[in-house]
N, C-alpha and C. Protein backbone atom coordinates (compact mmCIF):
# COMPACT_ATOMS: atom_id res chain seq x y z
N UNK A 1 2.26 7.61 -29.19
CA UNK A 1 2.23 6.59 -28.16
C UNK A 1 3.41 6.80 -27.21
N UNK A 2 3.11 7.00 -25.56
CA UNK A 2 4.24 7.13 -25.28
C UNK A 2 4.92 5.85 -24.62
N UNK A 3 6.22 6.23 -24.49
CA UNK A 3 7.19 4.33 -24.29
C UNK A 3 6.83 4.04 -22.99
N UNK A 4 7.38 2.82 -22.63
CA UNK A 4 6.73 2.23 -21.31
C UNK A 4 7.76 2.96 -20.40
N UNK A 5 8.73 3.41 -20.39
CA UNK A 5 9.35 4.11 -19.73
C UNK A 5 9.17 5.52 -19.00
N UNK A 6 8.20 6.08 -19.88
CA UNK A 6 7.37 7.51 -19.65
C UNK A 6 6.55 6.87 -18.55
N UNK A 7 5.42 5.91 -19.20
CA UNK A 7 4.79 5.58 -18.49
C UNK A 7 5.11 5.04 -17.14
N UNK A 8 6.07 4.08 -16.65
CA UNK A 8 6.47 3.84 -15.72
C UNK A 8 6.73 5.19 -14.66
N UNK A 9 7.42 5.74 -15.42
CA UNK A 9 8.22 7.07 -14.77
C UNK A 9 6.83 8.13 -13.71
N UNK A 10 5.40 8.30 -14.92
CA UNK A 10 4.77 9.06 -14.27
C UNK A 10 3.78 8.02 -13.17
N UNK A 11 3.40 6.88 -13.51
CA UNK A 11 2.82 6.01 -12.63
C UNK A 11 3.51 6.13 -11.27
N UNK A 12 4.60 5.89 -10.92
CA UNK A 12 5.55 5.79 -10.07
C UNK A 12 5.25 7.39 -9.49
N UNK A 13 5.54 8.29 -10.26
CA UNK A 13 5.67 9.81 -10.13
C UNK A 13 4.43 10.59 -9.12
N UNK A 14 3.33 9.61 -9.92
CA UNK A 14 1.92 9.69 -9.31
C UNK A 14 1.65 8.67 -8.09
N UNK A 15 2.18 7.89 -7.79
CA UNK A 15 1.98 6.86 -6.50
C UNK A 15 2.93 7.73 -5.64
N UNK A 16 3.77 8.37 -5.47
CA UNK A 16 4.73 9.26 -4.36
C UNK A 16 3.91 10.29 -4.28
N UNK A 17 3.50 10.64 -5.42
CA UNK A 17 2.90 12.08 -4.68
C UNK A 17 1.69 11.60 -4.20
N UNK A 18 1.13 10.61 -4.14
CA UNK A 18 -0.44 10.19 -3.72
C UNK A 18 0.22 9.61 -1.86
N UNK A 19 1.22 9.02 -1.75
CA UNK A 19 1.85 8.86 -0.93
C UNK A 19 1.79 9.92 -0.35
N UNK A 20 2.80 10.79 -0.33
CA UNK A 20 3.11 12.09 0.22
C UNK A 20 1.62 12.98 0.92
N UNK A 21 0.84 12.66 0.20
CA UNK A 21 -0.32 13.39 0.59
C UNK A 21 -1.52 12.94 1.54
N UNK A 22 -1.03 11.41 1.62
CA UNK A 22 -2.25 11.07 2.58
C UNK A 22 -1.24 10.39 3.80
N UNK A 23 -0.04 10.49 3.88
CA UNK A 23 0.91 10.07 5.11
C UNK A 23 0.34 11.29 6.23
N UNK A 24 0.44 12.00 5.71
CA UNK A 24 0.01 13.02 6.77
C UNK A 24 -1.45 12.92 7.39
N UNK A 25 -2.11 12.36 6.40
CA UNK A 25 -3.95 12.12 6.85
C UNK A 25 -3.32 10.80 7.83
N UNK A 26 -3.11 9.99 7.17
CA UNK A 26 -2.89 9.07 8.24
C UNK A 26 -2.32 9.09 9.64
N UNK A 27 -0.93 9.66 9.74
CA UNK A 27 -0.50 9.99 10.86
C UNK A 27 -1.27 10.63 11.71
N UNK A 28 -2.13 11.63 11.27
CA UNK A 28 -3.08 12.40 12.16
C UNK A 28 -4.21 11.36 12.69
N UNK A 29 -4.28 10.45 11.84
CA UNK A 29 -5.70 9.51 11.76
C UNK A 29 -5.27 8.91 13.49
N UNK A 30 -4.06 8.11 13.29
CA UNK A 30 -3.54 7.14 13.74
C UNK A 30 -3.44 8.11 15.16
N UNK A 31 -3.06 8.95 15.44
CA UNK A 31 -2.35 10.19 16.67
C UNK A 31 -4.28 10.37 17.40
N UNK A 32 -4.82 11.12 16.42
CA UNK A 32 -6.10 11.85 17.22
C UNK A 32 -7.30 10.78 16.88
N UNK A 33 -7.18 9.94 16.11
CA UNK A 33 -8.73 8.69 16.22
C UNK A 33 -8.15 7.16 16.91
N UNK A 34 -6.88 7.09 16.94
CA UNK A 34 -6.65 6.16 17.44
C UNK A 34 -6.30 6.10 18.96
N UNK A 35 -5.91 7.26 19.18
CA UNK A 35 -5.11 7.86 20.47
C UNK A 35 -3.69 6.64 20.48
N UNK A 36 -3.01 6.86 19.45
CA UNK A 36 -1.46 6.02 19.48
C UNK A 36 -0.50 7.00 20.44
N UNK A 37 0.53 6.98 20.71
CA UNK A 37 1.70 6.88 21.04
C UNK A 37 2.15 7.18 19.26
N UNK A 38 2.87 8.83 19.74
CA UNK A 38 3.91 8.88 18.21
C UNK A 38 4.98 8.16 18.00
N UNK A 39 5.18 7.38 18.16
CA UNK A 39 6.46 6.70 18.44
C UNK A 39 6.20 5.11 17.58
N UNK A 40 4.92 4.53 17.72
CA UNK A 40 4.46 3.77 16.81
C UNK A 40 4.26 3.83 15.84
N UNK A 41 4.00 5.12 15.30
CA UNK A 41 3.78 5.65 13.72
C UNK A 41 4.90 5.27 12.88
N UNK A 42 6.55 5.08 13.72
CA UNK A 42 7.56 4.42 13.59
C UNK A 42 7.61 2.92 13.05
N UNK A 43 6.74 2.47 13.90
CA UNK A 43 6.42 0.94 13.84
C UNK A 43 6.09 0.65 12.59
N UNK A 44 4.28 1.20 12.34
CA UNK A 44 4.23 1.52 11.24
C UNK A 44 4.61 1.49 9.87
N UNK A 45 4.97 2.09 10.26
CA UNK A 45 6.05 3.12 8.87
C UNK A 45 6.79 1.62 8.04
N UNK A 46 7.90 1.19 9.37
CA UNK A 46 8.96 0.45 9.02
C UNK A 46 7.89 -0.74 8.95
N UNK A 47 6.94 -1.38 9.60
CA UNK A 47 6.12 -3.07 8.79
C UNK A 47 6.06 -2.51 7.44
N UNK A 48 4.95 -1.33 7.23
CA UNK A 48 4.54 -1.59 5.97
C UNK A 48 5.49 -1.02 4.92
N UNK A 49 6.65 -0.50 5.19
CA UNK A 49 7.99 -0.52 4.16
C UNK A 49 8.69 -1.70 4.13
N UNK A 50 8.89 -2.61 4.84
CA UNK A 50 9.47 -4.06 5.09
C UNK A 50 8.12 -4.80 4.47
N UNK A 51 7.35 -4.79 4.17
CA UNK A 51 6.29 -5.63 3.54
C UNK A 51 6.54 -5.20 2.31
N UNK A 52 6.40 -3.95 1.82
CA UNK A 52 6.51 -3.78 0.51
C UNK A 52 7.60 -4.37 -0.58
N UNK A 53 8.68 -4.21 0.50
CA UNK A 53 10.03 -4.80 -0.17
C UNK A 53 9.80 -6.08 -0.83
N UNK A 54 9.78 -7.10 0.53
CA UNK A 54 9.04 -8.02 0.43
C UNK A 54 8.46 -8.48 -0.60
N UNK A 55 6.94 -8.51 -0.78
CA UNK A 55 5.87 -8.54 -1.65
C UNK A 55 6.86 -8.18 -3.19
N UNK A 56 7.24 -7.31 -3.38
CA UNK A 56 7.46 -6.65 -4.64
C UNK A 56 8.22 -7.65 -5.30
N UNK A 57 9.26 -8.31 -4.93
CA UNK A 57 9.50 -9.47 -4.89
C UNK A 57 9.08 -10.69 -5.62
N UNK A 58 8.29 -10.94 -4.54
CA UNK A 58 6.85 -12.06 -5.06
C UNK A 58 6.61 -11.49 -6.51
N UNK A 59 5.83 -10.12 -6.36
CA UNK A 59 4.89 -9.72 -7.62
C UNK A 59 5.82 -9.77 -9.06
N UNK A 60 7.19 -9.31 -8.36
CA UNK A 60 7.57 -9.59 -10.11
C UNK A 60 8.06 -10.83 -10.12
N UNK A 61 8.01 -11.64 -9.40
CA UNK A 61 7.75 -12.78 -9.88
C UNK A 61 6.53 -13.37 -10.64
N UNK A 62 5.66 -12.90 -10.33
CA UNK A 62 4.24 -13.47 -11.01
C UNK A 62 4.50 -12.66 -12.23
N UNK A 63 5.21 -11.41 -12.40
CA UNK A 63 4.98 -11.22 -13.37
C UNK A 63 5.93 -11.39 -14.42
N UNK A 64 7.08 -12.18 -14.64
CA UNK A 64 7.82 -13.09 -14.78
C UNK A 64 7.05 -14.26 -15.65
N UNK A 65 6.22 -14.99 -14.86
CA UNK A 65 5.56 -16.03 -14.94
C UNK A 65 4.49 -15.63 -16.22
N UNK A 66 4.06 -14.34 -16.26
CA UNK A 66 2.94 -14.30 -17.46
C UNK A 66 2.06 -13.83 -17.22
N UNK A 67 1.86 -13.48 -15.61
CA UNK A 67 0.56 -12.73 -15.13
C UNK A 67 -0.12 -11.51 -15.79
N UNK A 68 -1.26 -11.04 -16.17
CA UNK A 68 -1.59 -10.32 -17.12
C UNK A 68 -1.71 -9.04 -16.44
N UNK A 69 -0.98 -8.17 -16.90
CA UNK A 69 -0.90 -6.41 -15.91
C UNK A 69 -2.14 -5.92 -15.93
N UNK A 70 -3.02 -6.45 -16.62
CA UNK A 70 -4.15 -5.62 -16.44
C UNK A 70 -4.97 -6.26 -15.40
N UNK A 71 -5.09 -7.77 -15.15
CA UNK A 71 -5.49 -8.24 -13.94
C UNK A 71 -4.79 -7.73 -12.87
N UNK A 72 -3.37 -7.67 -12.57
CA UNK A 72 -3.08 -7.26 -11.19
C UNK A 72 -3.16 -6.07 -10.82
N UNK A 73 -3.42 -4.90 -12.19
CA UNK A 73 -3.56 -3.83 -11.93
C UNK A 73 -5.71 -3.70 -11.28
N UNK A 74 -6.22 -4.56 -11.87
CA UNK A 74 -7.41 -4.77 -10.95
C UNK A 74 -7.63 -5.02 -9.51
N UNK A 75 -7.24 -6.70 -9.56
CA UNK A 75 -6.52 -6.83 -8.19
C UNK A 75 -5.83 -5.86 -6.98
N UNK A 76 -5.14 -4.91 -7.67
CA UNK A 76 -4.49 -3.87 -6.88
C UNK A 76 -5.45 -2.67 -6.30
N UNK A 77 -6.37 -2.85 -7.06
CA UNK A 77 -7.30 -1.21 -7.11
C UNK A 77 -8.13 -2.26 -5.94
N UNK A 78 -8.81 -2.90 -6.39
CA UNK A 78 -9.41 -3.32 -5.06
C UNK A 78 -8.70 -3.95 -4.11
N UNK A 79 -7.79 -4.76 -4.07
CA UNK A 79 -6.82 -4.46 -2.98
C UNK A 79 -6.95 -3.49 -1.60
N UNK A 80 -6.75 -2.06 -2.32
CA UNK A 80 -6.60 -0.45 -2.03
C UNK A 80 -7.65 -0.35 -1.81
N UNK A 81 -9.19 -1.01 -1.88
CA UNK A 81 -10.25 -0.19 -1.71
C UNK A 81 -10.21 -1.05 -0.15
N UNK A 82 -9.80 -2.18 0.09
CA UNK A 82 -10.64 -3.40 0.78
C UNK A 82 -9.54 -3.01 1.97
N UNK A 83 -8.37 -2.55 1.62
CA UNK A 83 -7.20 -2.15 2.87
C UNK A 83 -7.60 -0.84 3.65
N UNK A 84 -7.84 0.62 2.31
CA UNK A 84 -9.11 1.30 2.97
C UNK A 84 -10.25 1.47 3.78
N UNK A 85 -11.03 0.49 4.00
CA UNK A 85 -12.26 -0.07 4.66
C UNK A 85 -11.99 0.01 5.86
N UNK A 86 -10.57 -1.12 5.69
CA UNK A 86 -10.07 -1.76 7.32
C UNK A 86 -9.38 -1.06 7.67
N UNK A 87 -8.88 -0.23 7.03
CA UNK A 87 -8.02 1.06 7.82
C UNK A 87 -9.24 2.01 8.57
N UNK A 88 -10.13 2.28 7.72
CA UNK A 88 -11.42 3.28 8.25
C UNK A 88 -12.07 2.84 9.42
N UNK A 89 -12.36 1.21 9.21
CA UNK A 89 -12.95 0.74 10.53
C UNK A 89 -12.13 -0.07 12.03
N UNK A 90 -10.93 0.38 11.64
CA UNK A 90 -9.90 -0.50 12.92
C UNK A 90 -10.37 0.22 14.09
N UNK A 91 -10.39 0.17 15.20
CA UNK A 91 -10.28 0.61 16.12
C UNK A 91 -9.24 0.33 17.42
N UNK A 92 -8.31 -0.55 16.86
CA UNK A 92 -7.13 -0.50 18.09
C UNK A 92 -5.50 -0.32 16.78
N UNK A 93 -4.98 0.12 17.23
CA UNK A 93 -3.58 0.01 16.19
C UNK A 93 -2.91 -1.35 15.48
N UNK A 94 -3.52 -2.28 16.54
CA UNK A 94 -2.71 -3.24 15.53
C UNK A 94 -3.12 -3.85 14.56
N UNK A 95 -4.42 -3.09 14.28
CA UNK A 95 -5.50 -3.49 13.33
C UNK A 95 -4.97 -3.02 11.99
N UNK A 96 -4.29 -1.52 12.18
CA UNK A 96 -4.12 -0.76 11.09
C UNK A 96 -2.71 -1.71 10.98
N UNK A 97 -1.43 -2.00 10.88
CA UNK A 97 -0.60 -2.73 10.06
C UNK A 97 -1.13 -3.72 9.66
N UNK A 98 -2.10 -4.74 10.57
CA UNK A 98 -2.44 -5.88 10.30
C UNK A 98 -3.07 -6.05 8.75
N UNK A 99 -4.32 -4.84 8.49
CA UNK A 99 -5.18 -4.55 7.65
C UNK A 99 -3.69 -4.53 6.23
N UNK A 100 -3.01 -3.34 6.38
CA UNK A 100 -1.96 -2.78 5.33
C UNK A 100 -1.21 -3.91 5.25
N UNK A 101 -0.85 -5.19 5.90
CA UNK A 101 0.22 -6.10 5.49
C UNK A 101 -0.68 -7.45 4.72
N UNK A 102 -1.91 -7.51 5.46
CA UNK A 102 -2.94 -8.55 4.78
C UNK A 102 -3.61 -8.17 3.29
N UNK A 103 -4.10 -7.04 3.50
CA UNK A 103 -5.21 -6.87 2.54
C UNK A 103 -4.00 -5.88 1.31
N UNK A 104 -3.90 -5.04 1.53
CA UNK A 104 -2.85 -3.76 0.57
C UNK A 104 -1.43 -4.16 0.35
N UNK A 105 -1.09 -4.88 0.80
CA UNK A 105 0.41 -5.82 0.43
C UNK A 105 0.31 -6.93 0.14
N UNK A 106 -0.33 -7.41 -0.41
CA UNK A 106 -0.89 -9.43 -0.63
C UNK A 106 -0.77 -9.15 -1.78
N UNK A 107 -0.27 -10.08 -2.01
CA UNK A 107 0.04 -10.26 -3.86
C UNK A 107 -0.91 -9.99 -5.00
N UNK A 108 -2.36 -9.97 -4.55
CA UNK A 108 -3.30 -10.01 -5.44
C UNK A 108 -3.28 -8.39 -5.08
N UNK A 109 -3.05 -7.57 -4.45
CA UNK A 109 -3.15 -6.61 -4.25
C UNK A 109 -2.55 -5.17 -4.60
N UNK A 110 -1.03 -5.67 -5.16
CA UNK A 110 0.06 -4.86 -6.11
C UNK A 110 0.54 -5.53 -6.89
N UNK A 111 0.63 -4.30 -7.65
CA UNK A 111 0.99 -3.96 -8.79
C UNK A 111 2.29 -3.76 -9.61
């Protein structure tokens, strides 16, 4: 069995590199389907890192409280599917933070 510390370590290990790999899909998303201004990708960047902070916050607070990890780890996956969607179907930019600070940063949504 391995300790929750392993586990933490590669969960985490595996969300950066899942990170790392679709920042670049996105930026391109945001540059050639959105026709942005690179300079907003900035914008970006810094809401949905200032949300995360944020939120994370909140969440270990709920989880503090007793919240059951396997519900928020549900919650989270669809979260991610429903922030997905609205990322796929935005069509002006302020759709895409709006989508990532509502739907993929909302408490029911991480983990």
């Amino acid at each position: 069995m391995l300790s929750q510390t392993k586990v933490l370590f590669c969960t985490n290990g595996l969300t950066a590199l899942a990170f790392a790999l679709i920042m670049p899909v996105m930026t391109l998303y945001l540059v050639n389907g959105l026709h942005i201004e690179p300079g907003l990708i900035g914008v970006y960047t810094m809401i949905t890192s200032g949300m995360t902070v944020l939120l994370s916050q909140g969440l270990t607070a709920l989880i503090d409280k007793g919240v059951s990890p396997k519900l928020l780890i549900i919650c989270s996956l669809l979260g991610i599917i429903a922030g997905s969607a609205g990322f796929a179907f935005s069509s002006n930019f302020w759709h895409v933070p709006e989508f990532n600070c509502e739907v993929r940063h909302s408490p029911i949504s991480r983990s």
